[in-house]
C-alpha atoms as a PDB file:
ATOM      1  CA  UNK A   1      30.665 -29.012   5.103  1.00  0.00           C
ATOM      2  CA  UNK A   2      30.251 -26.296   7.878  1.00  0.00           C
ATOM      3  CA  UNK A   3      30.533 -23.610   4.830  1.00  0.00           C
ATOM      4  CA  UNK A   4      27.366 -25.561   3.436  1.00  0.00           C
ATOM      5  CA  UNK A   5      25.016 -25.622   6.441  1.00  0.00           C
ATOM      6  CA  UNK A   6      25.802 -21.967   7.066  1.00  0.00           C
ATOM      7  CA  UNK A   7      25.125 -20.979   3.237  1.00  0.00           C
ATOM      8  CA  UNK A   8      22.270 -22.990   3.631  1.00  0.00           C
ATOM      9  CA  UNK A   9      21.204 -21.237   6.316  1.00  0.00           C
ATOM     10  CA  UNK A  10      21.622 -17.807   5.334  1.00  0.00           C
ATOM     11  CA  UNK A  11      19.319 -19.023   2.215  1.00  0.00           C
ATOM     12  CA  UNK A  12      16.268 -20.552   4.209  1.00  0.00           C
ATOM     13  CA  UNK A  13      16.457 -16.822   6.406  1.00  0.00           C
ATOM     14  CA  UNK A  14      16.207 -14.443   3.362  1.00  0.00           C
ATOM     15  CA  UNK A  15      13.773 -16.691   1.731  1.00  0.00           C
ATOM     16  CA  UNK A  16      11.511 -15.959   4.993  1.00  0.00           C
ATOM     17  CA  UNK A  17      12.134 -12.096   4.994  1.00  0.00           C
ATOM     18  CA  UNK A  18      10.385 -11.504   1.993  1.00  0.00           C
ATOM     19  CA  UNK A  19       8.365  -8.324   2.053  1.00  0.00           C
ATOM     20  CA  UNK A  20       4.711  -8.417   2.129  1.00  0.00           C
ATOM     21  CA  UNK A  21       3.053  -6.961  -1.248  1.00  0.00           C
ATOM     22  CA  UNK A  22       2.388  -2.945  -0.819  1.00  0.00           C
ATOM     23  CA  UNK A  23      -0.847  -1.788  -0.195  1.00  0.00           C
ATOM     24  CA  UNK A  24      -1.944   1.212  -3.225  1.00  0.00           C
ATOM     25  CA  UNK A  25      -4.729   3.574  -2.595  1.00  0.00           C
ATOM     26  CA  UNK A  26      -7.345   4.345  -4.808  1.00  0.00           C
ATOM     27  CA  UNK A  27      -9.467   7.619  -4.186  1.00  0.00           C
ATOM     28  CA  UNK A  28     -13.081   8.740  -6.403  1.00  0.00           C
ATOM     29  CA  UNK A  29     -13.644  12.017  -5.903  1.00  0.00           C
ATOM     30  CA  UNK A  30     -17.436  10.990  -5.862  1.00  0.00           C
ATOM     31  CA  UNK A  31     -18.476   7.807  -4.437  1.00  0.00           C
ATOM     32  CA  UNK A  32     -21.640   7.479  -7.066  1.00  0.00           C
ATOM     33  CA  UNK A  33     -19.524   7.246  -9.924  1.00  0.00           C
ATOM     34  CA  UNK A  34     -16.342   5.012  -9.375  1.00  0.00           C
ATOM     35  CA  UNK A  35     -15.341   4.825 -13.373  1.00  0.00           C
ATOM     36  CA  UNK A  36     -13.274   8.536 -12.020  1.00  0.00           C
ATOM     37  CA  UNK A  37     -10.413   7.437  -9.621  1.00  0.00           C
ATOM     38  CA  UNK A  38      -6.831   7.896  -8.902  1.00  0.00           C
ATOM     39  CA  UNK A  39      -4.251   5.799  -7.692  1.00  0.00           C
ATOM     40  CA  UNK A  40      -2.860   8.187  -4.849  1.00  0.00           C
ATOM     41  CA  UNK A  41       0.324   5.749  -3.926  1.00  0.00           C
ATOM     42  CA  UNK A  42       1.693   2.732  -2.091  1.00  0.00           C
ATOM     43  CA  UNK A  43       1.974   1.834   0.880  1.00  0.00           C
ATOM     44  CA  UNK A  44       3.272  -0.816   3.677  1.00  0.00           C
ATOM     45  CA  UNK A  45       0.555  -1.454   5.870  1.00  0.00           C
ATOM     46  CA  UNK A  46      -4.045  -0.990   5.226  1.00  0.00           C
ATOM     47  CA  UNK A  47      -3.905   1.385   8.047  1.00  0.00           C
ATOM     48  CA  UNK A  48      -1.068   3.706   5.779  1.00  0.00           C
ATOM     49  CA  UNK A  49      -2.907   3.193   3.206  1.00  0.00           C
ATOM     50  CA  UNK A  50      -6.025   4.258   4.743  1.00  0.00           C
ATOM     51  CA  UNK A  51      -5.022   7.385   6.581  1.00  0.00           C
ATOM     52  CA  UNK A  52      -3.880   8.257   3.160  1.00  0.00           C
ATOM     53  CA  UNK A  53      -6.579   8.017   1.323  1.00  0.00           C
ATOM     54  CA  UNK A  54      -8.672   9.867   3.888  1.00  0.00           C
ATOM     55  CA  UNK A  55      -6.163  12.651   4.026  1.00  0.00           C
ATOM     56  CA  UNK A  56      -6.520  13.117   0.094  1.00  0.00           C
ATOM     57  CA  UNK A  57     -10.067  13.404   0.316  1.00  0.00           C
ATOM     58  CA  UNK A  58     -10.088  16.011   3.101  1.00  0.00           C
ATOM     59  CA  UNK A  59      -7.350  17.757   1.180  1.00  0.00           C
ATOM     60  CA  UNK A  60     -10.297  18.316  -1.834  1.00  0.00           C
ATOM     61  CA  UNK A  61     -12.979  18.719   0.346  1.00  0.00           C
ATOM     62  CA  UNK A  62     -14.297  15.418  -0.747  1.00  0.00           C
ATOM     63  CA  UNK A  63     -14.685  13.783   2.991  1.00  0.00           C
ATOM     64  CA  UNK A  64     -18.553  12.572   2.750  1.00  0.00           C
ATOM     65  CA  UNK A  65     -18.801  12.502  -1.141  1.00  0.00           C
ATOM     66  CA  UNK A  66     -15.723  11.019  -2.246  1.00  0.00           C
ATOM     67  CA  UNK A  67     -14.815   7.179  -1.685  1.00  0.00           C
ATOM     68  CA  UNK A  68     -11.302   5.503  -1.624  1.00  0.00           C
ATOM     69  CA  UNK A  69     -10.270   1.902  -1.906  1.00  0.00           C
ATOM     70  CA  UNK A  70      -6.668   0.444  -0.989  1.00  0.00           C
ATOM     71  CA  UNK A  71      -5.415  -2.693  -2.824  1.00  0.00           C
ATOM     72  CA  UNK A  72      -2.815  -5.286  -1.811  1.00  0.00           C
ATOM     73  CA  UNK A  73      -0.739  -6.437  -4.609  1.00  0.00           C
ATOM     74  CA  UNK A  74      -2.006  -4.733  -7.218  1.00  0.00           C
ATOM     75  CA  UNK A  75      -1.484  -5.073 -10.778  1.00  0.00           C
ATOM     76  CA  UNK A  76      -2.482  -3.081 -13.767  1.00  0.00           C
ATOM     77  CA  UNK A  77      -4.440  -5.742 -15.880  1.00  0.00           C
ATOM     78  CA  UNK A  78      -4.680  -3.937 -19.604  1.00  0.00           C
ATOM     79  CA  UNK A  79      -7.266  -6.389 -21.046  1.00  0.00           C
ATOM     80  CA  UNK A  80      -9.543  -5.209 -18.425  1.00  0.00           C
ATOM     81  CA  UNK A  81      -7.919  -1.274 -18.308  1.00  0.00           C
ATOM     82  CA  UNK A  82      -7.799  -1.194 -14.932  1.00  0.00           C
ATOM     83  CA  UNK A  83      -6.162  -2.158 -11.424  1.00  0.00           C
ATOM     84  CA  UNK A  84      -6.914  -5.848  -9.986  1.00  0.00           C
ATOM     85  CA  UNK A  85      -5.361  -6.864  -6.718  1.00  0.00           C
ATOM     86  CA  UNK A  86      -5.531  -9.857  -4.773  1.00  0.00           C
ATOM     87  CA  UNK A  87      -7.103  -7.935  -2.239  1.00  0.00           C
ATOM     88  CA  UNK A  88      -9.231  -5.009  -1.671  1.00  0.00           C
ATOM     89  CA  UNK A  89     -10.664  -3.428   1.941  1.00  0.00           C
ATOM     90  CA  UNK A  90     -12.161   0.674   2.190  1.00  0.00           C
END
């Protein structure tokens, strides 16, 4: 019975320690036309994800023209032929 509870236990904590869904950065090199991006990585947190994103556009000189998006829980839809996530912030 103890064994039980304890298994039972152990169960309900891992099933609360789920990670949250990354966070992926998107970055368009010019911020008028946002059909040209790339997916720059993942990341834990918005403010990673961020920081990143900003440090790839000042790494191409693109700080000013450029735009960059970062997506949480992102998934490549193929009908569509592109990224959709269940959140998006710049």
């Amino acid at each position: 019975m103890a064994r039980r509870m304890i298994l039972g236990a152990v169960v309900l904590l891992l099933a609360g320690c789920e990670r949250p869904a990354p966070w992926t950065a998107f970055v368009y090199p010019d911020a008028d036309t946002l059909t040209v991006s790339a997916e720059i990585g993942r990341f834990e947190t918005f403010e990673q994800c961020r920081a990143g994103a900003v440090k790839t556009l000042a790494a191409f000189g693109r700080v000013g023209v450029g735009a960059y998006e970062c997506g949480r829980a992102c998934r490549y839809d193929r009908g569509a032929g592109l990224a959709v996530c269940a959140e998006t912030r710049d």
